[in-house]
Protein backbone atom coordinates (compact mmCIF):
# COMPACT_ATOMS: atom_id res chain seq x y z
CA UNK A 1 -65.48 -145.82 198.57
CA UNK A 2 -62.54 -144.31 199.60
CA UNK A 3 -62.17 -140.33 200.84
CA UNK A 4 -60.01 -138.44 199.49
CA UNK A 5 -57.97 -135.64 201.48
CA UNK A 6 -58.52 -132.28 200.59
CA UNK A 7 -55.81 -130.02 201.55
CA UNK A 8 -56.17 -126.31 202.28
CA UNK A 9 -54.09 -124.94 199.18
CA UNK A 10 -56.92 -126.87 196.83
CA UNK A 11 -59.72 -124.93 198.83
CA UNK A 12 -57.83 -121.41 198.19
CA UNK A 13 -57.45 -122.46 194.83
CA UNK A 14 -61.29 -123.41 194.82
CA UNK A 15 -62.09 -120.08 196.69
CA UNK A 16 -59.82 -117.51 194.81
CA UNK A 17 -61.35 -119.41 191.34
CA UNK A 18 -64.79 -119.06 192.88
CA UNK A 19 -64.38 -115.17 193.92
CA UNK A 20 -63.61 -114.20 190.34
CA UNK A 21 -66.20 -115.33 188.32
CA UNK A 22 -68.08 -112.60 186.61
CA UNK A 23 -65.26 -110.45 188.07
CA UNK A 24 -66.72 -111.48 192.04
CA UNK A 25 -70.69 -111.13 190.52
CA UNK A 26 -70.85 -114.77 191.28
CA UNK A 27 -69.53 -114.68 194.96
CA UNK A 28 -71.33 -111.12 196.16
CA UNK A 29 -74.99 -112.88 194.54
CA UNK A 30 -74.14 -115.87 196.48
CA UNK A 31 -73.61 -114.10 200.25
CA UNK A 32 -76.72 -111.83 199.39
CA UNK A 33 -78.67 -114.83 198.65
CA UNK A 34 -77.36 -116.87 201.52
CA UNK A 35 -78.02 -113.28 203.68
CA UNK A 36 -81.86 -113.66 202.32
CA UNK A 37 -82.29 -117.41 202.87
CA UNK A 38 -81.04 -116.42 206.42
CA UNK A 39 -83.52 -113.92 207.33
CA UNK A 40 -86.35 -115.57 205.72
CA UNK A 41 -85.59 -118.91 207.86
CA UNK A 42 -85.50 -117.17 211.00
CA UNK A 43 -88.53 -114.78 210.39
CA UNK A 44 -90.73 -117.50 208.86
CA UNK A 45 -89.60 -120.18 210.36
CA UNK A 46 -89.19 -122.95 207.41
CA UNK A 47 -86.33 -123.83 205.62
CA UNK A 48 -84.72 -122.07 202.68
CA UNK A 49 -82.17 -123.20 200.03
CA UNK A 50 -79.30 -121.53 198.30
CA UNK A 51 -78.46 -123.03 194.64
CA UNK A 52 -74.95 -122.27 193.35
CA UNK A 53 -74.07 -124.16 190.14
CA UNK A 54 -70.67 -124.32 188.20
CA UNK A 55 -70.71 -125.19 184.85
CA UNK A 56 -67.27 -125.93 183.51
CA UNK A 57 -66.58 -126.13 179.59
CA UNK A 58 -62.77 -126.41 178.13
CA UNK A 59 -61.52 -124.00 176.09
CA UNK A 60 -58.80 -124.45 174.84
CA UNK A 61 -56.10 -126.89 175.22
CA UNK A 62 -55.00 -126.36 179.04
CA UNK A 63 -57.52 -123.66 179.94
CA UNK A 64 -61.42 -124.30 180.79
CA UNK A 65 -63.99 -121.75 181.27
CA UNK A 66 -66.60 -121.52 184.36
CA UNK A 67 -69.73 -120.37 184.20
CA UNK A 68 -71.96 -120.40 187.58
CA UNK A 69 -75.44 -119.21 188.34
CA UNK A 70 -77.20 -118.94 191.93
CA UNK A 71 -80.43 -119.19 192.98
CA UNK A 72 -82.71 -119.26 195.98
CA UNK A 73 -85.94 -120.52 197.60
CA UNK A 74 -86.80 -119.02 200.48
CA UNK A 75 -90.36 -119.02 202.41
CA UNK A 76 -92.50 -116.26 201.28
CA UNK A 77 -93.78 -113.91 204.47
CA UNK A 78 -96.53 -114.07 205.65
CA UNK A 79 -99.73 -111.02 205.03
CA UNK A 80 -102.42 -111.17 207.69
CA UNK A 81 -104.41 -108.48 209.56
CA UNK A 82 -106.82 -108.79 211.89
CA UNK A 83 -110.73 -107.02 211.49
CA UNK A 84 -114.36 -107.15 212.49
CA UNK A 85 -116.70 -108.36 210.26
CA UNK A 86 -119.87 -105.78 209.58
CA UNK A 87 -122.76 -108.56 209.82
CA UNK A 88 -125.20 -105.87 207.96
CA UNK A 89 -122.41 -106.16 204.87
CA UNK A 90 -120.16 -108.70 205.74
CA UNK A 91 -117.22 -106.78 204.91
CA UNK A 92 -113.90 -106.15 206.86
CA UNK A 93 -113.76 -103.08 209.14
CA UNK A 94 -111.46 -101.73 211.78
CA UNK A 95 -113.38 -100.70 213.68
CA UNK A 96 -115.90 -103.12 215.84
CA UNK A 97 -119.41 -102.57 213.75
CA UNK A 98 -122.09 -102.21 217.19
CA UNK A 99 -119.18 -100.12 219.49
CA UNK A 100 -120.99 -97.53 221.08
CA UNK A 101 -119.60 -94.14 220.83
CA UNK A 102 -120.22 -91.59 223.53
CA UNK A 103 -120.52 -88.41 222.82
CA UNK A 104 -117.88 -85.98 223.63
CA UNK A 105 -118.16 -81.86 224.81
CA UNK A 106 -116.18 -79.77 223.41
């Protein structure tokens, strides 16, 4: 199959088309969710994927309309904490259940 060139005034046209849908809606949801997909790669460490669809329907006889949407899946963080288990209830606690505690003067 054969490339074919793309020249630089066809990717202004694509970008200056792309930066006014939904009056730049489309373009600012796309760098926040490519900002988000970002961070949540390099905090949890797995991969993340920005979505940005185009859907294109003609109008009327030389004009079309686009439509676009964006999504993202990023890794959800991570909750842990760390406790003791309290053998006598075998609940969490913070604090270690047999610790001794010395009394202090006041």
């Amino acid at each position: 199959m054969k490339r074919e060139i793309i020249l630089p005034a066809e990717v202004e046209a694509f970008i200056s088309a792309f930066k006014s849908i939904g009056q730049g809606t489309l373009s600012e949801e796309a760098a926040r969710s490519l900002q988000q997909a970002i961070k949540a790669t390099v905090m949890e460490q797995k991969k993340s994927t920005v979505t940005i669809k185009l859907h294109i329907k003609h109008n009327v006889e030389d004009q079309i309309v686009i439509e676009g949407e964006v999504s993202a899946t990023v890794p959800k963080p991570k909750s842990t904490a760390a406790f003791f288990v309290d053998t006598r209830t075998f609940l969490p606690t913070r604090n270690r259940p047999n610790q001794q505690v010395l009394p202090i003067d006041q």
